[in-house]
Protein backbone atom coordinates (compact mmCIF):
# COMPACT_ATOMS: atom_id res chain seq x y z
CA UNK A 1 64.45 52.08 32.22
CA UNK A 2 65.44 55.06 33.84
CA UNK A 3 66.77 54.96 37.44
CA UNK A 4 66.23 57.89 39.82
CA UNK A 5 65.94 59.21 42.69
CA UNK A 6 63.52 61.17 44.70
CA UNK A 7 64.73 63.84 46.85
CA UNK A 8 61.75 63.90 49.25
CA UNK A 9 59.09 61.61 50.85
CA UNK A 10 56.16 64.08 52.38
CA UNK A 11 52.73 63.10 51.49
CA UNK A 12 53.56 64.05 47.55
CA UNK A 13 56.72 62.41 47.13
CA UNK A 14 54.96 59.40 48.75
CA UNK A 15 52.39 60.49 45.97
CA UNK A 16 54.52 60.22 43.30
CA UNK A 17 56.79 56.79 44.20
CA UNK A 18 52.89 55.31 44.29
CA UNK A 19 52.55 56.38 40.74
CA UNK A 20 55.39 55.12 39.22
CA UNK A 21 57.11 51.91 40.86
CA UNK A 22 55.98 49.09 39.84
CA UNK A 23 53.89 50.57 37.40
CA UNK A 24 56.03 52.94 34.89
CA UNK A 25 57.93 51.08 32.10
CA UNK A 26 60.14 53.86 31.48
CA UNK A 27 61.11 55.27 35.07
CA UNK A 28 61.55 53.43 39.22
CA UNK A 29 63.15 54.67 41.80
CA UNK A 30 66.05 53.25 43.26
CA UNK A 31 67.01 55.80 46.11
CA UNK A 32 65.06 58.12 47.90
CA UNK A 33 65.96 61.23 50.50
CA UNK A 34 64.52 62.15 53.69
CA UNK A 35 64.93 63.57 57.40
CA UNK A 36 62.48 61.17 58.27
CA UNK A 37 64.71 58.67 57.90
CA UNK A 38 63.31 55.66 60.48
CA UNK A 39 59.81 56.50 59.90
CA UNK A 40 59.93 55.99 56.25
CA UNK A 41 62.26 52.86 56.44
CA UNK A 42 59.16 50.94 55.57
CA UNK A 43 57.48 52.66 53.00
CA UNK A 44 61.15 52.49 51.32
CA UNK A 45 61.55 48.73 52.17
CA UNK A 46 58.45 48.10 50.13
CA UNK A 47 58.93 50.16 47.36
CA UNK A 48 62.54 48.65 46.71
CA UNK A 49 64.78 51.25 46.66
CA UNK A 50 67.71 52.76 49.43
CA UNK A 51 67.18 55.66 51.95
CA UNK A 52 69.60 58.56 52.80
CA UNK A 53 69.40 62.07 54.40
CA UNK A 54 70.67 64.70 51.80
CA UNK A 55 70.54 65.21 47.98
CA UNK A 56 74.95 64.90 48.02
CA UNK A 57 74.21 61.05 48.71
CA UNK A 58 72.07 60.74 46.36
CA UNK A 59 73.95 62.81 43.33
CA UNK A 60 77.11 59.78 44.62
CA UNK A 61 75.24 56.90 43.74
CA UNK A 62 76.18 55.20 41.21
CA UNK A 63 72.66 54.10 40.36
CA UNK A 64 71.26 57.30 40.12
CA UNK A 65 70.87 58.23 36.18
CA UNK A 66 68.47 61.38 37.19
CA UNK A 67 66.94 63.33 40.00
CA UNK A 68 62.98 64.16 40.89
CA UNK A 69 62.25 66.98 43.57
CA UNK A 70 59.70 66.67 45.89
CA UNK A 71 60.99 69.49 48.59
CA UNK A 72 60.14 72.32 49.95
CA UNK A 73 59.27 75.30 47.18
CA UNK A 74 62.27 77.41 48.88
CA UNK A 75 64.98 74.70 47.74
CA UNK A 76 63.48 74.20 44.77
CA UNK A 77 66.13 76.93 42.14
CA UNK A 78 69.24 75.84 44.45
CA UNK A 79 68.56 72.17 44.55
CA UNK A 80 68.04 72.09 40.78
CA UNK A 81 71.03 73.75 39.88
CA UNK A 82 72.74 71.60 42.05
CA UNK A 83 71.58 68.12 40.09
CA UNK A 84 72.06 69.67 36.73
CA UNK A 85 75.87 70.74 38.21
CA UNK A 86 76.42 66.99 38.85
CA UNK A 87 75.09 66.62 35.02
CA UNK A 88 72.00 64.56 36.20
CA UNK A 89 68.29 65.43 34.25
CA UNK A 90 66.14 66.29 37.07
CA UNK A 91 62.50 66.87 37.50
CA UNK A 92 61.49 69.71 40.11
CA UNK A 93 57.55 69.67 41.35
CA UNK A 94 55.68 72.97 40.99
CA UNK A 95 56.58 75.44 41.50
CA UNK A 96 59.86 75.55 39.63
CA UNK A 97 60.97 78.50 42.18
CA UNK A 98 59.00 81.08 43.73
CA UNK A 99 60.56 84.04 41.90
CA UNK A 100 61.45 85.24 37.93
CA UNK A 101 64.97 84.75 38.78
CA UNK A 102 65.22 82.13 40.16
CA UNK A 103 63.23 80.30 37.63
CA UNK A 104 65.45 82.04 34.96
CA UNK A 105 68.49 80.74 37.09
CA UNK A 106 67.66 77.15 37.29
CA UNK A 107 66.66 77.04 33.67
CA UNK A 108 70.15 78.49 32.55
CA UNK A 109 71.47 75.62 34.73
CA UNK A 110 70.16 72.65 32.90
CA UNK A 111 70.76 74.50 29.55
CA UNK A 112 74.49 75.02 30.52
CA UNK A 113 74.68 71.41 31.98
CA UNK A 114 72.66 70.15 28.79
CA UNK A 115 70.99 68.47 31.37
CA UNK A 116 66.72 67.95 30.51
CA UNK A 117 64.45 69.67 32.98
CA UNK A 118 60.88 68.70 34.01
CA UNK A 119 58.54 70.60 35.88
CA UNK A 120 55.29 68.73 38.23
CA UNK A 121 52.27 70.41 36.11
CA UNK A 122 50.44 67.54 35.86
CA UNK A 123 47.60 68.56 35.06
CA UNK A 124 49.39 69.56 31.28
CA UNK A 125 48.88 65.72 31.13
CA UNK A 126 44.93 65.86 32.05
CA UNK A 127 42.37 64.39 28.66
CA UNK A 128 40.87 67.45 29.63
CA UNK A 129 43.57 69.85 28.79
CA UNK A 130 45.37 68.07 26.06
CA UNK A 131 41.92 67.84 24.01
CA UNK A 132 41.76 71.80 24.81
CA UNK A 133 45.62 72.45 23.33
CA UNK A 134 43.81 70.65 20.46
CA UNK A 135 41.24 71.98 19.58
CA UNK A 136 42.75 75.98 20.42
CA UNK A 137 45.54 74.61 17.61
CA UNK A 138 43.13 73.69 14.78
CA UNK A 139 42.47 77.31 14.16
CA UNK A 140 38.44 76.19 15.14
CA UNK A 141 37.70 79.14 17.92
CA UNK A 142 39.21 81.72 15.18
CA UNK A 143 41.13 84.73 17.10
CA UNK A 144 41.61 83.92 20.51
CA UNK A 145 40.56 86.75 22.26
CA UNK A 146 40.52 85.81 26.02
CA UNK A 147 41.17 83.23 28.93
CA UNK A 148 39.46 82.03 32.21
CA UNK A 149 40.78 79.73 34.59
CA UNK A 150 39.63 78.76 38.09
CA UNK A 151 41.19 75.68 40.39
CA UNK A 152 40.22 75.24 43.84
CA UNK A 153 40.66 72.17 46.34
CA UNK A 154 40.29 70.87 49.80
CA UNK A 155 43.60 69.87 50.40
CA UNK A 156 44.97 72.95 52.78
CA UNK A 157 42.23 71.49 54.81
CA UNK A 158 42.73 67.78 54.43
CA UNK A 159 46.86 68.02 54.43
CA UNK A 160 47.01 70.63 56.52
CA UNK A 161 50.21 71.84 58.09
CA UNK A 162 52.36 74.84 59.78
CA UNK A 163 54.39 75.69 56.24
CA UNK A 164 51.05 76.26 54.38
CA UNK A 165 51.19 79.32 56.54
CA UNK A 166 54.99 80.06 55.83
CA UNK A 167 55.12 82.90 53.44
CA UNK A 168 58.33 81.98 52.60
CA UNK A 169 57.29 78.72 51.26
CA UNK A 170 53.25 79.11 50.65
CA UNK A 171 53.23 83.06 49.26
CA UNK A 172 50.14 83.80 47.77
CA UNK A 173 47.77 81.36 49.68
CA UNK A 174 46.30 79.40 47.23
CA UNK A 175 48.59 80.59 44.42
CA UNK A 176 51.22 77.41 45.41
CA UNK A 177 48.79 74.82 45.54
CA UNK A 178 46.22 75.56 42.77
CA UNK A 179 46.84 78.63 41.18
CA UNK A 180 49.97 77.93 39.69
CA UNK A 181 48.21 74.96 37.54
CA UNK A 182 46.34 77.95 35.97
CA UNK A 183 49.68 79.73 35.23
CA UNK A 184 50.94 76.95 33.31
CA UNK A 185 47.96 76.82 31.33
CA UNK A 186 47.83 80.06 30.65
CA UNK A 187 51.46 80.20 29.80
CA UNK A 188 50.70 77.20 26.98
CA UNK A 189 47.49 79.22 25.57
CA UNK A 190 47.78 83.32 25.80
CA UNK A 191 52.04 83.32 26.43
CA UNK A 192 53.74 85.52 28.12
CA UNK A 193 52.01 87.77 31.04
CA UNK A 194 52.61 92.04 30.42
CA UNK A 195 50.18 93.25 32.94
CA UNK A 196 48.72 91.56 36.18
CA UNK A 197 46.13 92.89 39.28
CA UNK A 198 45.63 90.62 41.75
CA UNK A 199 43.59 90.86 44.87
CA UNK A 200 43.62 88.50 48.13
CA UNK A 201 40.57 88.22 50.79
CA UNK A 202 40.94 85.97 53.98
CA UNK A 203 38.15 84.87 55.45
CA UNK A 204 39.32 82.87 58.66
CA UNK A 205 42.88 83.19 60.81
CA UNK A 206 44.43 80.09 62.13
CA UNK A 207 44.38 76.41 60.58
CA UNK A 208 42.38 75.08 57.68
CA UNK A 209 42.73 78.51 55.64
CA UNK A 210 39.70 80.25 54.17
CA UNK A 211 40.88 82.10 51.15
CA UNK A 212 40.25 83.54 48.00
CA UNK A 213 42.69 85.12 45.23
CA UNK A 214 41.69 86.61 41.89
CA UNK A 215 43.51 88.19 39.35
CA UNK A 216 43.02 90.35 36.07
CA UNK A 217 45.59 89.76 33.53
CA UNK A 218 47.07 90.81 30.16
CA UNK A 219 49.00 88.96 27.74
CA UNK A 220 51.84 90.46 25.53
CA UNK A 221 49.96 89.37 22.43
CA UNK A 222 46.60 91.39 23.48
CA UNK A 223 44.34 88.50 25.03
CA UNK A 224 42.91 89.29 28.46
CA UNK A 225 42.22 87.02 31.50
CA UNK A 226 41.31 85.95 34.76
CA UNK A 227 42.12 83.56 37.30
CA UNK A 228 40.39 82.54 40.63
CA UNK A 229 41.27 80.14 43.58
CA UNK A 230 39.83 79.56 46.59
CA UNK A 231 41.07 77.75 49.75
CA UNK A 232 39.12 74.88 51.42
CA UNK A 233 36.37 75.13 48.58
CA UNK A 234 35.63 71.69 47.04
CA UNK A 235 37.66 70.28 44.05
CA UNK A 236 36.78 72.89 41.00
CA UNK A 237 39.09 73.06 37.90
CA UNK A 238 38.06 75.14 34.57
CA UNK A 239 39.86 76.30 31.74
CA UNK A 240 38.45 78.18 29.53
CA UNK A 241 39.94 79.68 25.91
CA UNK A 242 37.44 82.01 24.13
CA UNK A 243 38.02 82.86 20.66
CA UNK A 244 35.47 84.79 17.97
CA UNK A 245 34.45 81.83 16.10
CA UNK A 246 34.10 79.94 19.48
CA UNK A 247 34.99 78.54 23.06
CA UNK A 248 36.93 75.59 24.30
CA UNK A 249 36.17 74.52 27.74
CA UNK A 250 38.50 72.02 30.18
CA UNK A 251 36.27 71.10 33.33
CA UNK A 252 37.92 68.83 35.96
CA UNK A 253 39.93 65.97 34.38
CA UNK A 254 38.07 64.22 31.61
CA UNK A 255 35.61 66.31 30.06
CA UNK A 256 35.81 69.33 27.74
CA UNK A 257 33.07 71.60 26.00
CA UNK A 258 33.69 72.90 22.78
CA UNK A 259 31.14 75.77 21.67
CA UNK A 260 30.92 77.21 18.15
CA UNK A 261 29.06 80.15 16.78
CA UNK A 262 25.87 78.65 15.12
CA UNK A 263 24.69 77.12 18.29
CA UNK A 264 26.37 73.85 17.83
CA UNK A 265 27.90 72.44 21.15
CA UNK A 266 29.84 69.29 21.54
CA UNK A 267 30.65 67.78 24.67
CA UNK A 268 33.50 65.05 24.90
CA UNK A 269 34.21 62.79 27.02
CA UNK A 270 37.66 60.62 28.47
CA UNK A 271 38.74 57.84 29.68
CA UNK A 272 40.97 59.00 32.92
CA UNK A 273 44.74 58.60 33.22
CA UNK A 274 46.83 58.88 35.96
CA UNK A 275 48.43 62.23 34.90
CA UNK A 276 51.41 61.91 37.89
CA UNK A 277 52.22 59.18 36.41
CA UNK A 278 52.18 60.60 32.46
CA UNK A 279 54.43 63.29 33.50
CA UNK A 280 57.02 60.87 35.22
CA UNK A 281 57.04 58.89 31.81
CA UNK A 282 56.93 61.78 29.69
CA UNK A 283 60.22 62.99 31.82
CA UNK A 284 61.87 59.52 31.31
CA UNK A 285 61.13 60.12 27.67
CA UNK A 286 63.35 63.29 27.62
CA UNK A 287 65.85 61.50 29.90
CA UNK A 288 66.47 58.81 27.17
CA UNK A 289 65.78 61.55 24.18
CA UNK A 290 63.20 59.83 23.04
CA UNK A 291 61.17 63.48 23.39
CA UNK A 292 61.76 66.57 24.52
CA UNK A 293 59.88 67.41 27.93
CA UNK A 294 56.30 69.19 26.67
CA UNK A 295 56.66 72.00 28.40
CA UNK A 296 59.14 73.97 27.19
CA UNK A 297 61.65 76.16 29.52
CA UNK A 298 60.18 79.40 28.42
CA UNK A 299 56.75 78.56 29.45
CA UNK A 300 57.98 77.45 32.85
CA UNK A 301 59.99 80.60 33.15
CA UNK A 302 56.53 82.71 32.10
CA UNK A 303 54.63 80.73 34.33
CA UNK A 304 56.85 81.77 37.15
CA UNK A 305 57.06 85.67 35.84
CA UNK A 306 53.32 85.65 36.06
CA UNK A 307 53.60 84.38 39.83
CA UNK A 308 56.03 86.41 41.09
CA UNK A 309 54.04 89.38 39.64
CA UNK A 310 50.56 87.68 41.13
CA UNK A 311 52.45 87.93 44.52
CA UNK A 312 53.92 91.11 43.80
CA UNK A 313 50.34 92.23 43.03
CA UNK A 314 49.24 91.20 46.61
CA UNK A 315 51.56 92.60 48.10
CA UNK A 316 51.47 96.27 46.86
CA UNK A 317 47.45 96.73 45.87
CA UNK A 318 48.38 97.73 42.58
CA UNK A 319 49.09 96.28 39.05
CA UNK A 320 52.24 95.05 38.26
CA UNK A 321 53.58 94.99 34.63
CA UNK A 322 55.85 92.37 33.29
C-alpha cells in the first residue's frame, strides 16, 4: 500500500480522495493540503488522513511515500519538479503544464530524480478507449489514415467559477477541461503533432461560458485530424481512428464501434469502471514497480506540444507548426 498525499482539495481533489480511500488496495491518502484549511477539517476527519497548508509540509512527513496534484494548472511544472527534487513519485492532474517547456521541464525532473510520473488522463483508462488502442494495434483498420475526436461537457456551467475565466490558468476555453483528453488520445494513436489551425468562437460574455474550439491537425507520420469542444454543451465524447481497411470508434465510456470494409459492423459493449480510480492504481503500480505508468513521458510531452500550439493557434489566426 502506497501512502500519499494530495496537494489539493477543490471539487477534484475531493473527486479523487472519493475514488480511492477506502476503496484502492494499492494507494490511501494519509495527508492532504489546502488553504481551506477549517472548512475541509471534516471532509479530512472522515477520510482519515492529516491536513496542512503547503506542499513543504507535506514533502516532511514521514508518511508520505509519493505526491498527487490536484492544483491550479499554473503550479502544475514548478510543483512537480519540486516533489521529484525531494525524490517522491508524484502524480500531476491534466494538464501536466500549460506550455512545451514546461512539460519538457517537469519530465526531465522525474527522469533526473528517477522519480515515476503520472499524469490525470483518465479517460486513457475508459473500456471505451482501451478496446480502441486494441483494436488500432491488431493491424485490423490497415493504414491509419486519419483521426477525429470531439469531448464536450457541462461542467464550466455546473462548477462554475472566476479562474475558468483566468487565461492564465483556463487558456484556450474548453481546451483545459475537455480538449486536452483529445490530445492525449491523439498523442497515443497518430504521435507527435507537425502542423495545427485552430479557431475559437464565443458565443456569450460573462459566467457559464458558451464556447466552441476546433482545430485541423497534422501528424509527423502523415495522418490528419480534427478536434472539437464545446462549452456548456451536454456530455459528448468520440474518438474516432480511421484506417483503409476500416474504422474504430470510442463513444462516451463503455461502448465502441468497430467498422470494416465489407459492411460488417460490430458494436461492443462494457461493463463501466471507475477510471479515476484505475489511474490512481495504475500510478501505485509504477510507485511499487510493479508497471511502468501507461502513458509514457513522450506522449505527455506531445500532448502538451500540441496544446501549446492549439493556444498558440488562437491566439495568432494562423497555423502553427511543431
Amino acid at each position: 500500500m502506497i501512502n500519499a498525499a494530495i496537494v489539493g482539495l477543490g471539487w477534484w481533489g475531493k473527486n479523487i480522495a472519493d475514488a480511492v480511500q477506502g476503496k484502492s488496495t494499492k494507494l490511501r491518502f494519509v495527508h492532504g493540503v489546502t488553504q481551506e484549511l477549517d472548512a475541509t477539517r471534516e471532509y479530512a476527519k472522515a477520510k482519515g488522513f492529516s491536513l496542512s497548508a503547503t506542499l513543504d509540509a507535506a514533502l516532511a512527513d514521514p508518511a508520505v511515500q509519493a505526491v498527487v496534484l490536484a492544483t491550479p494548472h499554473s503550479l502544475h511544472c514548478q510543483q512537480v519538479m519540486q516533489v521529484a527534487a525531494a525524490g517522491k513519485p508524484v502524480f500531476c492532474e491534466k494538464p501536466l503544464s500549460l506550455v512545451r517547456a514546461d512539460a519538457e521541464r517537469a519530465v526531465a525532473a522525474c527522469r533526473a530524480a528517477k522519480v515515476p510520473l503520472g499524469v490525470g488522463q483518465n479517460k486513457r483508462f475508459w473500456p471505451s478507449m482501451a478496446e480502441l488502442r486494441r483494436v488500432v494495434a491488431s493491424g485490423a483498420l490497415g493504414r491509419i489514415m486519419h483521426v477525429e475526436g470531439h469531448y464536450s461537457n457541462e461542467h464550466s456551467t455546473k462548477f462554475f467559477a472566476p479562474w475558468r475565466h483566468v487565461v492564465t490558468e483556463t487558456p484556450g476555453a474548453g481546451m483545459t477541461g475537455t480538449g486536452i483528453h483529445i490530445l492525449d488520445a491523439f498523442a497515443n494513436v497518430a504521435g507527435p503533432a507537425q502542423q495545427i489551425t485552430a479557431q475559437f468562437i464565443s458565443h456569450h460574455a460573462g459566467d457559464d461560458p458558451r464556447d466552441t474550439v476546433s482545430v485541423l491537425f497534422k501528424f509527423a507520420n502523415g495522418i490528419s485530424g480534427f478536434l472539437g469542444a464545446v462549452r456548456a454543451s451536454p456530455l459528448y465524447f468520440r474518438v474516432h481512428v480511421f484506417g483503409d481497411q476500416g474504422s474504430v470508434e470510442a463513444l462516451d465510456e463503455t461502448r465502441t464501434i468497430i467498422r470494416l470494409k465489407g459492411g460488417k459492423t460490430e458494436v461492443r459493449d462494457f461493463p463501466k469502471i471507475d477510471s479515476v480510480l484505475a489511474e490512481m492504481d495504475a500510478f501505485a503500480d509504477a510507485v511499487a514497480g510493479v508497471a511502468p505508468y501507461p502513458i509514457t513521458t513522450d506522449e505527455m510531452v506531445n500532448t502538451i506540444a500540441a496544446f501549446d500550439a492549439v493556444i498558440r493557434s488562437i491566439a495568432s489566426g494562423s497555423t502553427v507548426n511543431l
